[in-house]
PDB file of N, CA and C in Angstrom:
ATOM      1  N   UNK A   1     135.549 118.835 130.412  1.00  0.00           N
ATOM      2  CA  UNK A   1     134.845 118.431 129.211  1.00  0.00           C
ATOM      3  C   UNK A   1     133.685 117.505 129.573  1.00  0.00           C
ATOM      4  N   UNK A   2     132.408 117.717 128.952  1.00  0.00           N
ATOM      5  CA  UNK A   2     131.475 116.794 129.258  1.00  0.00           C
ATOM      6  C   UNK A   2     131.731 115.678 129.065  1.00  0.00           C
ATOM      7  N   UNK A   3     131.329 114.595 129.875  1.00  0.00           N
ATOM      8  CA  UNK A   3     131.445 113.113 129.769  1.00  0.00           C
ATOM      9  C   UNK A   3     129.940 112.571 128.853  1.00  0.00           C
ATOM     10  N   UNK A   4     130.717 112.217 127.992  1.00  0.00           N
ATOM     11  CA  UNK A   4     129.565 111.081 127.116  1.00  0.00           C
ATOM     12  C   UNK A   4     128.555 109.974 127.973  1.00  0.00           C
ATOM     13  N   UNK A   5     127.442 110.130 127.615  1.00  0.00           N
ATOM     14  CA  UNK A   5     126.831 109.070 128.641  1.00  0.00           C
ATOM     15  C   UNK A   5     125.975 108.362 126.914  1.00  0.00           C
ATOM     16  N   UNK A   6     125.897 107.275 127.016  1.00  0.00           N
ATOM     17  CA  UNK A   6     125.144 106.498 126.456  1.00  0.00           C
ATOM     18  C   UNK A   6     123.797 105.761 126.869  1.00  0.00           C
ATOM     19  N   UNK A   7     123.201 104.869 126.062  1.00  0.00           N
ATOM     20  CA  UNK A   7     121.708 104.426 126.666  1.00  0.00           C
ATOM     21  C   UNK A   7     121.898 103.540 128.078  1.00  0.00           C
ATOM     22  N   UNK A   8     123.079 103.115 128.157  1.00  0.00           N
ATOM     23  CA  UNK A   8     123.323 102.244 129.103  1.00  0.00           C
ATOM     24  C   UNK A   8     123.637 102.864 130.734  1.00  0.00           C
ATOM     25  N   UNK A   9     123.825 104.206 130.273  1.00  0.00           N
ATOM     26  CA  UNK A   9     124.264 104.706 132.076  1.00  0.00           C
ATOM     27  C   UNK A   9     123.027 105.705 131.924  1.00  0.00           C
ATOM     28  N   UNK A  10     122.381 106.447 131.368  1.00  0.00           N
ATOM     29  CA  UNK A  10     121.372 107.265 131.515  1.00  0.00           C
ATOM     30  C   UNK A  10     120.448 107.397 132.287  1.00  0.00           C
ATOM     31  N   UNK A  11     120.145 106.553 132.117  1.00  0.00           N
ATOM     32  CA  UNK A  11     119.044 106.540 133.381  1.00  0.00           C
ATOM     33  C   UNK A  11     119.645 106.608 134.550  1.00  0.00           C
ATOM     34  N   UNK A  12     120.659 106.370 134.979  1.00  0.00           N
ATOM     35  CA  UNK A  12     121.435 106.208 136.412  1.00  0.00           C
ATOM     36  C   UNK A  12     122.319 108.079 136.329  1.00  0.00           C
ATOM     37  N   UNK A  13     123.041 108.042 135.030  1.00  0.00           N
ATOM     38  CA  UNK A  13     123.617 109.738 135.329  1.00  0.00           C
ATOM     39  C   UNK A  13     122.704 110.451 135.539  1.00  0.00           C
ATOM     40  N   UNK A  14     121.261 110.430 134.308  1.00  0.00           N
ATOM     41  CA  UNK A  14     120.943 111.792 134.229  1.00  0.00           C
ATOM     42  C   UNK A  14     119.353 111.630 135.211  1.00  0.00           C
ATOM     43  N   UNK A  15     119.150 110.854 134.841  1.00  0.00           N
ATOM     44  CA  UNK A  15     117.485 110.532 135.559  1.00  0.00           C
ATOM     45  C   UNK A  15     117.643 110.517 136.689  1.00  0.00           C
ATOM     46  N   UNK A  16     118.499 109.844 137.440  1.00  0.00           N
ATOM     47  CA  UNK A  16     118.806 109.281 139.261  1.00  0.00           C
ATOM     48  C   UNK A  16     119.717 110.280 139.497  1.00  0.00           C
ATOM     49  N   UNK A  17     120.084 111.160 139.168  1.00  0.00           N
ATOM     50  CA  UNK A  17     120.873 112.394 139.620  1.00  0.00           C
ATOM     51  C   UNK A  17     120.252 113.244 140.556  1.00  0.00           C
ATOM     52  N   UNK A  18     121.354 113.652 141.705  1.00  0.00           N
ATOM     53  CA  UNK A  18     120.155 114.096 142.900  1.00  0.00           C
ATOM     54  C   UNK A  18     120.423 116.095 142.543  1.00  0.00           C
ATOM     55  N   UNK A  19     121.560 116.153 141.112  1.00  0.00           N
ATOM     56  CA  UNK A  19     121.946 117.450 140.529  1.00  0.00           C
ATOM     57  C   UNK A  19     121.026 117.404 139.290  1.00  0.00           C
ATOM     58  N   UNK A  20     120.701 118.416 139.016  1.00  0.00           N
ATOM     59  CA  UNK A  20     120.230 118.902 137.411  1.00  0.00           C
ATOM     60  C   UNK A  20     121.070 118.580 136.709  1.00  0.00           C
ATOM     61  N   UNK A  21     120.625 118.428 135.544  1.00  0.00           N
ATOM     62  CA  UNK A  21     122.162 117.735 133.887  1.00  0.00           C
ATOM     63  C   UNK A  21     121.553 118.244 132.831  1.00  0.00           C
ATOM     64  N   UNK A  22     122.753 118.847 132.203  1.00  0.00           N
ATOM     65  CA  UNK A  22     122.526 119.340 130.883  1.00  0.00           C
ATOM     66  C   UNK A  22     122.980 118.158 129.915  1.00  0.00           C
ATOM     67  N   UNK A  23     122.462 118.200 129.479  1.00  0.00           N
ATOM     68  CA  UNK A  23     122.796 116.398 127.957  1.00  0.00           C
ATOM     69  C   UNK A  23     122.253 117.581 126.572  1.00  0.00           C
ATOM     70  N   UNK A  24     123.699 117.514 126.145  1.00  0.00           N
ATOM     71  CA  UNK A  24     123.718 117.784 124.810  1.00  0.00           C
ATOM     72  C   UNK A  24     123.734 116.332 123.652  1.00  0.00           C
ATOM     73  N   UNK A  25     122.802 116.452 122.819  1.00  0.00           N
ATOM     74  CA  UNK A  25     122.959 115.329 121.952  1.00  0.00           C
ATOM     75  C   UNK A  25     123.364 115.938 120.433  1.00  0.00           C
ATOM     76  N   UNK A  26     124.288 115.179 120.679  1.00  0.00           N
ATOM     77  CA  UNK A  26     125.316 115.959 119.366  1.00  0.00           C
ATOM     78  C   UNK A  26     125.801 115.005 118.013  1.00  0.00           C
ATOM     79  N   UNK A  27     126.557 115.179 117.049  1.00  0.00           N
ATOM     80  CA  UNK A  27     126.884 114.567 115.978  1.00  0.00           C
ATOM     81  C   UNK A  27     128.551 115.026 115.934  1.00  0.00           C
ATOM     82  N   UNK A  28     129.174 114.068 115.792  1.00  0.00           N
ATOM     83  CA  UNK A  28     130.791 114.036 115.440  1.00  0.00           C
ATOM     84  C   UNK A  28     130.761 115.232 114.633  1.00  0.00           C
ATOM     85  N   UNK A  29     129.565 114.787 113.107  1.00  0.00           N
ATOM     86  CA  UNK A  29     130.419 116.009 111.820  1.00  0.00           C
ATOM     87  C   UNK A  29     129.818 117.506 112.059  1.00  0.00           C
ATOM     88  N   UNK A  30     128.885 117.497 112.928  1.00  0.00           N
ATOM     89  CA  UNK A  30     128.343 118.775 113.229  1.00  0.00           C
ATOM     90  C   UNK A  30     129.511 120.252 113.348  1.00  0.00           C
ATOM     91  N   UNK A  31     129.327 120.969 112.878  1.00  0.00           N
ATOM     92  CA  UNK A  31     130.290 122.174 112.825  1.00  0.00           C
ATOM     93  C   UNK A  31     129.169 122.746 114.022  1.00  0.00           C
ATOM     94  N   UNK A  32     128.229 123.172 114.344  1.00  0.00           N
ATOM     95  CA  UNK A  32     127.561 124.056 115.564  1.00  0.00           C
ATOM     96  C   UNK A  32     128.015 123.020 116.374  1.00  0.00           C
ATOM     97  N   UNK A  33     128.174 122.007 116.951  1.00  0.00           N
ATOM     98  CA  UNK A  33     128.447 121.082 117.964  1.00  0.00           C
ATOM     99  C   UNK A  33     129.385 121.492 118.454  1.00  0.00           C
ATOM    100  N   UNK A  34     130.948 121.249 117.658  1.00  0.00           N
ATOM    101  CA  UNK A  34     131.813 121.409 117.920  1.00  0.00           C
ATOM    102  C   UNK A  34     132.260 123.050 118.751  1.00  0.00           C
ATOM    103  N   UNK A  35     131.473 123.951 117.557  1.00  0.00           N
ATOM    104  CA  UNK A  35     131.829 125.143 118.301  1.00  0.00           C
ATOM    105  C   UNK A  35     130.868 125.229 119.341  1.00  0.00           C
ATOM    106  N   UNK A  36     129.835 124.665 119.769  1.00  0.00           N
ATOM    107  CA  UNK A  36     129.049 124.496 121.334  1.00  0.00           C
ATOM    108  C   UNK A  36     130.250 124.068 122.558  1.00  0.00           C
ATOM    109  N   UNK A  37     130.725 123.058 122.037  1.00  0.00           N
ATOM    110  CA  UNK A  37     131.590 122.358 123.035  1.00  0.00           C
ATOM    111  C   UNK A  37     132.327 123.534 124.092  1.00  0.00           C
ATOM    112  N   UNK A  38     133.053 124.122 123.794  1.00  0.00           N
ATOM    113  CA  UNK A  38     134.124 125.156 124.893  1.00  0.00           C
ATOM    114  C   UNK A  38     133.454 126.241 125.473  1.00  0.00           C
ATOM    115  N   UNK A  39     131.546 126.187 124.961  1.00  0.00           N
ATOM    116  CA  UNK A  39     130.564 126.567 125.876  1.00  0.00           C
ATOM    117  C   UNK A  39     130.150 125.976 127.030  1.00  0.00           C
ATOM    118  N   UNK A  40     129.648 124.929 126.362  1.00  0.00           N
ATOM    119  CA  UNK A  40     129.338 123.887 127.261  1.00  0.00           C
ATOM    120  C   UNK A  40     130.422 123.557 128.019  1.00  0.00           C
ATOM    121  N   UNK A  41     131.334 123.271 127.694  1.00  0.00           N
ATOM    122  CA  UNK A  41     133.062 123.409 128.986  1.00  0.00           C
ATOM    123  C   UNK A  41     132.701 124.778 129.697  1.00  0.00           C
ATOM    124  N   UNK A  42     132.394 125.762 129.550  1.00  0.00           N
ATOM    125  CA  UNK A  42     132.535 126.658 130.488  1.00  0.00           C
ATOM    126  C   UNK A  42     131.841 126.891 131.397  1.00  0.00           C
ATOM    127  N   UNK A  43     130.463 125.677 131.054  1.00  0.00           N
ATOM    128  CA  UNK A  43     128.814 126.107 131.938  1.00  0.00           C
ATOM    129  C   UNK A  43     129.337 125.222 132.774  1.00  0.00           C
ATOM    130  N   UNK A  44     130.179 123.897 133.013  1.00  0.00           N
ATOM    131  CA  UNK A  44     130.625 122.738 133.456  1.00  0.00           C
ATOM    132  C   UNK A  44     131.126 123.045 134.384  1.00  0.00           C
ATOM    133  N   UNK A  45     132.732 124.545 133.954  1.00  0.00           N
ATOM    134  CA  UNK A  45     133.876 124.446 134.942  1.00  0.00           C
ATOM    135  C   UNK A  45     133.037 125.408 135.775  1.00  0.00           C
ATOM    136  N   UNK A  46     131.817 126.301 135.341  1.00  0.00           N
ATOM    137  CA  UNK A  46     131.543 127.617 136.606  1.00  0.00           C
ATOM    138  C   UNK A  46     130.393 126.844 137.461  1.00  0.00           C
ATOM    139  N   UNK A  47     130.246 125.254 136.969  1.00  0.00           N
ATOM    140  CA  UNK A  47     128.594 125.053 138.138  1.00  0.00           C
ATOM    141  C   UNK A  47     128.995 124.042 138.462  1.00  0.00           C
ATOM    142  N   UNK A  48     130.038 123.712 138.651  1.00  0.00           N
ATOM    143  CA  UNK A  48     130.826 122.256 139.137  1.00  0.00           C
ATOM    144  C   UNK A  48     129.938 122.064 140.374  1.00  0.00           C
ATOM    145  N   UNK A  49     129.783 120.780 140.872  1.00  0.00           N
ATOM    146  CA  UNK A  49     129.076 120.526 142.048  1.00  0.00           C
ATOM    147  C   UNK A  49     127.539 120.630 141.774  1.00  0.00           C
ATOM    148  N   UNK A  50     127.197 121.372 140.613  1.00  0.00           N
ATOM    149  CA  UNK A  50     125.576 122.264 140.959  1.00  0.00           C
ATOM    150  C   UNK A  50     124.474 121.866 139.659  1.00  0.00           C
ATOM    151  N   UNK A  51     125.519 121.488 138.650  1.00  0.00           N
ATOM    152  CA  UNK A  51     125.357 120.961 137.478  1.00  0.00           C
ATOM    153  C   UNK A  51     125.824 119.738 136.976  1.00  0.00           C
ATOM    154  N   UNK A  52     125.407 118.783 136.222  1.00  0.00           N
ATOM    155  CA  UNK A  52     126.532 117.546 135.427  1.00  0.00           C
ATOM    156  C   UNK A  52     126.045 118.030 133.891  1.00  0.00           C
ATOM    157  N   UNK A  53     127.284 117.830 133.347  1.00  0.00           N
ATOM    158  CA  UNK A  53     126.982 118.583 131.794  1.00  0.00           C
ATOM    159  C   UNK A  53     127.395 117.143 131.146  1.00  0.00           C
ATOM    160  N   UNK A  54     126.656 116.300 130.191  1.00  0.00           N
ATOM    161  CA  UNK A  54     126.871 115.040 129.552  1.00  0.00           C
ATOM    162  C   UNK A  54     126.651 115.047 128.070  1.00  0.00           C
ATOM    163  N   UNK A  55     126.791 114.547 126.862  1.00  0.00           N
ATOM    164  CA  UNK A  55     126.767 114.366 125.461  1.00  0.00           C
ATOM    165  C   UNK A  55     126.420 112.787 125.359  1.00  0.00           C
ATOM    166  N   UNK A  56     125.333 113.157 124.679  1.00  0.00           N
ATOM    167  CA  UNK A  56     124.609 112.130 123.841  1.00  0.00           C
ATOM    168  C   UNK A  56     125.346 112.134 122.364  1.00  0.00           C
ATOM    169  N   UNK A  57     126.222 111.085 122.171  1.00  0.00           N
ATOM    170  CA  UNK A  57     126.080 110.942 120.253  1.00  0.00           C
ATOM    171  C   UNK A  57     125.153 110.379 119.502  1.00  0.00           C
ATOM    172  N   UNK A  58     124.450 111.109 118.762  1.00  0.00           N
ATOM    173  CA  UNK A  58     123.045 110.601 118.239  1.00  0.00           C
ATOM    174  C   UNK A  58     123.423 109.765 116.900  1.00  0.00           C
ATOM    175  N   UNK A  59     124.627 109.486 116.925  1.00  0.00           N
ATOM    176  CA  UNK A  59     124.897 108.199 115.730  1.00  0.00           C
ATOM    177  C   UNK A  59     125.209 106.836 116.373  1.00  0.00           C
ATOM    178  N   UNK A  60     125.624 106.969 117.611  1.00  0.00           N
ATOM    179  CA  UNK A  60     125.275 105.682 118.760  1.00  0.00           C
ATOM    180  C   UNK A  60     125.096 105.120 119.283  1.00  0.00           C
ATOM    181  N   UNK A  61     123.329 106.592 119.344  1.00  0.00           N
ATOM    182  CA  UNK A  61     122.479 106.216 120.577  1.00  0.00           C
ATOM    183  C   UNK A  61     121.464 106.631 119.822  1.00  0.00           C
ATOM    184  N   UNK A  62     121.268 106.509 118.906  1.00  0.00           N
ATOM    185  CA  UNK A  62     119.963 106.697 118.427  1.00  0.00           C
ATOM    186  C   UNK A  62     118.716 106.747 118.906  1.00  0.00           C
ATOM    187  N   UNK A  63     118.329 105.283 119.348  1.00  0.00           N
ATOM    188  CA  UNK A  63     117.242 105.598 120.206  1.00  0.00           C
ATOM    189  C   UNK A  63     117.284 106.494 121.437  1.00  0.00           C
ATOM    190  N   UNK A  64     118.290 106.480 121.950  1.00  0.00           N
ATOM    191  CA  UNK A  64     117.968 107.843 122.928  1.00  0.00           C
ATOM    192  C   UNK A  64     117.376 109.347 122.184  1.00  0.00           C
ATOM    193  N   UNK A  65     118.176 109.548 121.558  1.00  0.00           N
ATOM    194  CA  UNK A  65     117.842 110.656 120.279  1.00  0.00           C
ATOM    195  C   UNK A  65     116.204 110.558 119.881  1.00  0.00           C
ATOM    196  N   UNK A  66     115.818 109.443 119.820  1.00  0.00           N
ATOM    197  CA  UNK A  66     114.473 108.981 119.282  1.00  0.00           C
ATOM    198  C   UNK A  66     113.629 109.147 120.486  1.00  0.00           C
ATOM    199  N   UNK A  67     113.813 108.819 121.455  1.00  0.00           N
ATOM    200  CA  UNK A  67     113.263 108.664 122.544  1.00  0.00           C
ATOM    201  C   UNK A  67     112.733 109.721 123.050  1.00  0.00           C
ATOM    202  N   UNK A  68     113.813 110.679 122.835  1.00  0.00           N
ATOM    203  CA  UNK A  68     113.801 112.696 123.099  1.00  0.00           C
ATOM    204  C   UNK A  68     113.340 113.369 121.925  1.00  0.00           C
ATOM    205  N   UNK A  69     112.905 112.505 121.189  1.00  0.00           N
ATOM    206  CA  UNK A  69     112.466 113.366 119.594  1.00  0.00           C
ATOM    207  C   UNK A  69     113.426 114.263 119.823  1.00  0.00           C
ATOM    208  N   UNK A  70     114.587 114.005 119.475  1.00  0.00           N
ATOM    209  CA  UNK A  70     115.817 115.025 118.818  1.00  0.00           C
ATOM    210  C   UNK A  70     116.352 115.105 117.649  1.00  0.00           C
ATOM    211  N   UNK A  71     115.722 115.727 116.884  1.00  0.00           N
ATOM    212  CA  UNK A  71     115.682 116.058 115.572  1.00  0.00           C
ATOM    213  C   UNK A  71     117.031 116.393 114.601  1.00  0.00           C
ATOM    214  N   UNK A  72     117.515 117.486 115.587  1.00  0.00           N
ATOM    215  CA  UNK A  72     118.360 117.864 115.010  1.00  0.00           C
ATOM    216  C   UNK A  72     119.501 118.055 116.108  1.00  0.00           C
ATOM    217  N   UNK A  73     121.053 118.525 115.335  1.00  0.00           N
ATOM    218  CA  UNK A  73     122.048 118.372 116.018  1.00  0.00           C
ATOM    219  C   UNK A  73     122.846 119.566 116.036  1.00  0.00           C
ATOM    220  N   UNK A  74     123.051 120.468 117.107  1.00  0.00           N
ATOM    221  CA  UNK A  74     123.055 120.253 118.632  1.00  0.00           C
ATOM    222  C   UNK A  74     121.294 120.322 119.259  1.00  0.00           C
ATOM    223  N   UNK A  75     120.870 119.649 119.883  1.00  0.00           N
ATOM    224  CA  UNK A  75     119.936 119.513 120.789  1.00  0.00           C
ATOM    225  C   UNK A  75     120.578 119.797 121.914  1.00  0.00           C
ATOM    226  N   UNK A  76     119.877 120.714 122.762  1.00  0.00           N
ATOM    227  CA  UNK A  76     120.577 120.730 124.504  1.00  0.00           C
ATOM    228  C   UNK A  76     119.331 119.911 125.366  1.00  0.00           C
ATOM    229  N   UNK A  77     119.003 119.430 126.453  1.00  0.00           N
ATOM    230  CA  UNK A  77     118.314 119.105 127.144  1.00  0.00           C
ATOM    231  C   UNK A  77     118.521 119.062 128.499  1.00  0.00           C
ATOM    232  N   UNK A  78     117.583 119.945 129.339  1.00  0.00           N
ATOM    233  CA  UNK A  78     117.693 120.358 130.951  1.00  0.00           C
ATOM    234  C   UNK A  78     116.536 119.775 131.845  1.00  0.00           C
ATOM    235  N   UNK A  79     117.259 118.440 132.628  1.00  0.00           N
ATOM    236  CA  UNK A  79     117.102 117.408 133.433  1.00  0.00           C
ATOM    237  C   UNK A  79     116.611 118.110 134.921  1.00  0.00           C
ATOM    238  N   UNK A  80     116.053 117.966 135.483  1.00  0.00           N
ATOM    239  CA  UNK A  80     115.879 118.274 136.946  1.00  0.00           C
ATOM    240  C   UNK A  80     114.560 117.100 137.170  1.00  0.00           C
ATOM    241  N   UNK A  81     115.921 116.489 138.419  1.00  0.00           N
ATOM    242  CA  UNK A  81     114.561 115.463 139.201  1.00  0.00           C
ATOM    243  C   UNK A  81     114.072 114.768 138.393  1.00  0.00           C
ATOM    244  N   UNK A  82     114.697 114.404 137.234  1.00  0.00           N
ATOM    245  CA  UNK A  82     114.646 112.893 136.310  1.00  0.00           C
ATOM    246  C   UNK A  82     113.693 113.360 135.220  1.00  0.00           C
ATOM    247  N   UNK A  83     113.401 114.686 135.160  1.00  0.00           N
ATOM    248  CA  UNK A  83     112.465 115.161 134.145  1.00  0.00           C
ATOM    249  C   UNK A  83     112.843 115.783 133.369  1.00  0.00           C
ATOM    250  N   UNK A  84     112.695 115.962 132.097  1.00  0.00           N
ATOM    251  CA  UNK A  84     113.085 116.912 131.336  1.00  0.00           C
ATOM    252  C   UNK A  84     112.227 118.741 131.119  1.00  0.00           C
ATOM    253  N   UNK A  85     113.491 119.488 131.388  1.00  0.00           N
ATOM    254  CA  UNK A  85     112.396 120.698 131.594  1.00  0.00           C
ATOM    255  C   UNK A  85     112.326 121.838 130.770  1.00  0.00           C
ATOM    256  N   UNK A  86     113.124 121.603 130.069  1.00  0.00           N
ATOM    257  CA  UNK A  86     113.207 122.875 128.984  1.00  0.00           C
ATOM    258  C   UNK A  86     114.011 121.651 127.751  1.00  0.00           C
ATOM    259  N   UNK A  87     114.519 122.859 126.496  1.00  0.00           N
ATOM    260  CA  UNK A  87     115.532 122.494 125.677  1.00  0.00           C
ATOM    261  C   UNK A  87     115.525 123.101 124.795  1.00  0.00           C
ATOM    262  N   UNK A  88     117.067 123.332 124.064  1.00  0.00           N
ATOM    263  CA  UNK A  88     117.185 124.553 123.159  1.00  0.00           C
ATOM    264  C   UNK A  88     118.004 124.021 121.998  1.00  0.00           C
ATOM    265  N   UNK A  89     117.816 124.204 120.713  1.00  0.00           N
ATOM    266  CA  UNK A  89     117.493 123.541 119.316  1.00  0.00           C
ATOM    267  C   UNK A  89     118.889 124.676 118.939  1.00  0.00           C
ATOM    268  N   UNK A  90     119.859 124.213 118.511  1.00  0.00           N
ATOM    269  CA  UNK A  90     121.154 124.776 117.633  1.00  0.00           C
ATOM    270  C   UNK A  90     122.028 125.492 118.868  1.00  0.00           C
ATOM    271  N   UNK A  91     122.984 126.314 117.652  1.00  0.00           N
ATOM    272  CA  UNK A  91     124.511 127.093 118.398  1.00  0.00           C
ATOM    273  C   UNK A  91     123.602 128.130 119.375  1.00  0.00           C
ATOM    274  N   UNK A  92     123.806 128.054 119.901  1.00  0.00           N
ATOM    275  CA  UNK A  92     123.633 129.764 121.119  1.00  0.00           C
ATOM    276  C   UNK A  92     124.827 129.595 121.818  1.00  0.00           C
ATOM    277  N   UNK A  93     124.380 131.314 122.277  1.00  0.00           N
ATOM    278  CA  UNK A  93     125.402 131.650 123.209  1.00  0.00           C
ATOM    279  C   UNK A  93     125.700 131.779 124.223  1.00  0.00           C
ATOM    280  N   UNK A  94     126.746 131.658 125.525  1.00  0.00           N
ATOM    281  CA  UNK A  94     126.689 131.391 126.743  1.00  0.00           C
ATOM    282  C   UNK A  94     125.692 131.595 127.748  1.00  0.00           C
ATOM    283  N   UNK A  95     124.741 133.173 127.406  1.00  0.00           N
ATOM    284  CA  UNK A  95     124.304 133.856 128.490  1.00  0.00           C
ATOM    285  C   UNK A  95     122.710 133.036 128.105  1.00  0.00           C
ATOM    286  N   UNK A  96     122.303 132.682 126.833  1.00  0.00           N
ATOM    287  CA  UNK A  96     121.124 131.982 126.944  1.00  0.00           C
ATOM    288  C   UNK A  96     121.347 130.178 127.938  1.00  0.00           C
ATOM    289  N   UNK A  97     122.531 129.799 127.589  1.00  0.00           N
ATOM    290  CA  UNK A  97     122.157 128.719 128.635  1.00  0.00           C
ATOM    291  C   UNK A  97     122.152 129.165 130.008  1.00  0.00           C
ATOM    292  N   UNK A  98     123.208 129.939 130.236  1.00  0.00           N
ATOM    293  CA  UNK A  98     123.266 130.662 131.791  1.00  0.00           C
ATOM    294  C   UNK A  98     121.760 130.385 131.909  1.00  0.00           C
ATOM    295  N   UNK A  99     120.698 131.472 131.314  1.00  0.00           N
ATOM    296  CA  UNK A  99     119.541 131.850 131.842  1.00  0.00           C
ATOM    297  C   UNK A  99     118.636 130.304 132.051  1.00  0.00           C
ATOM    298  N   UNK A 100     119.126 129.172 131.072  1.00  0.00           N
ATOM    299  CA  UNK A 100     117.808 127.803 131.335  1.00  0.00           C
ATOM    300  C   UNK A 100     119.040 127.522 132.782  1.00  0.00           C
ATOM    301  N   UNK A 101     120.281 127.386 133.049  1.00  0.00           N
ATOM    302  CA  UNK A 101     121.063 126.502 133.914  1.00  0.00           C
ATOM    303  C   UNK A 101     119.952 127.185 135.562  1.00  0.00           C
ATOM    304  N   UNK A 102     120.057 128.604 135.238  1.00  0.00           N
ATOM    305  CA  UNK A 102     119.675 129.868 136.688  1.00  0.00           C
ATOM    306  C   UNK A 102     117.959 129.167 136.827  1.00  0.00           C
ATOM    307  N   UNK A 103     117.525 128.746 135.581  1.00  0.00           N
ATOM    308  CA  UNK A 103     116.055 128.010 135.997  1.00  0.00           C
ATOM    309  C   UNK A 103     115.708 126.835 136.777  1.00  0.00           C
ATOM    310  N   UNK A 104     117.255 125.995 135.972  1.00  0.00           N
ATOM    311  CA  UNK A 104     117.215 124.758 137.465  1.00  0.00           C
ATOM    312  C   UNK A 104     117.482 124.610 138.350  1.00  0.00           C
ATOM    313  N   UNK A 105     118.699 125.740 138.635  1.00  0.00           N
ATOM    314  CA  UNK A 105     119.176 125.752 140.292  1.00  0.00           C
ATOM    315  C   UNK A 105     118.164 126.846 141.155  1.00  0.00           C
TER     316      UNK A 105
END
């Protein structure tokens, strides 16, 4: 399961990461979130080592949310080398993240 990162480790998980990171910024009451989640568990358990998959809650981190102009909830966001390089707006399905994850490795 992705590990929650907040404003306080971010910069050190996702920015100083010498791996690419997927950071979903999500909402507790979100119904697409929730059913994202056992996606996002599955992009986690097949790129272990190759990927870090993390969740932003955008009701506790707001300014991070703000920071990423993340509008809405699920936001995905794909990290490589402390940059942000893509990102994909609501529910999708496994094989579209496959295709952004196959862009960062």
């Amino acid at each position: 399961m992705a590990v929650r990162v907040s404003a306080e480790d971010f910069d050190v998980k996702v920015l100083q990461s010498e791996i690419p990171a997927i950071v979903e910024f999500y909402s507790d009451s979100c119904i697409p979130c929730k059913q994202l989640s056992p996606i996002l568990g599955g992009i986690e358990d097949d790129y272990e080592d190759k990927v870090n998959v993390y969740k932003v809650n955008v009701n506790f981190d707001a300014e991070l949310a703000e920071k990423y102009a993340v509008m809405a909830s699920p936001t995905i966001l794909f990290f490589k080398g402390g940059e942000e390089v893509s990102r994909i707006r609501g529910l999708v399905k496994r094989n579209v993240l496959e295709e952004e994850v196959g862009k960062l490795l």
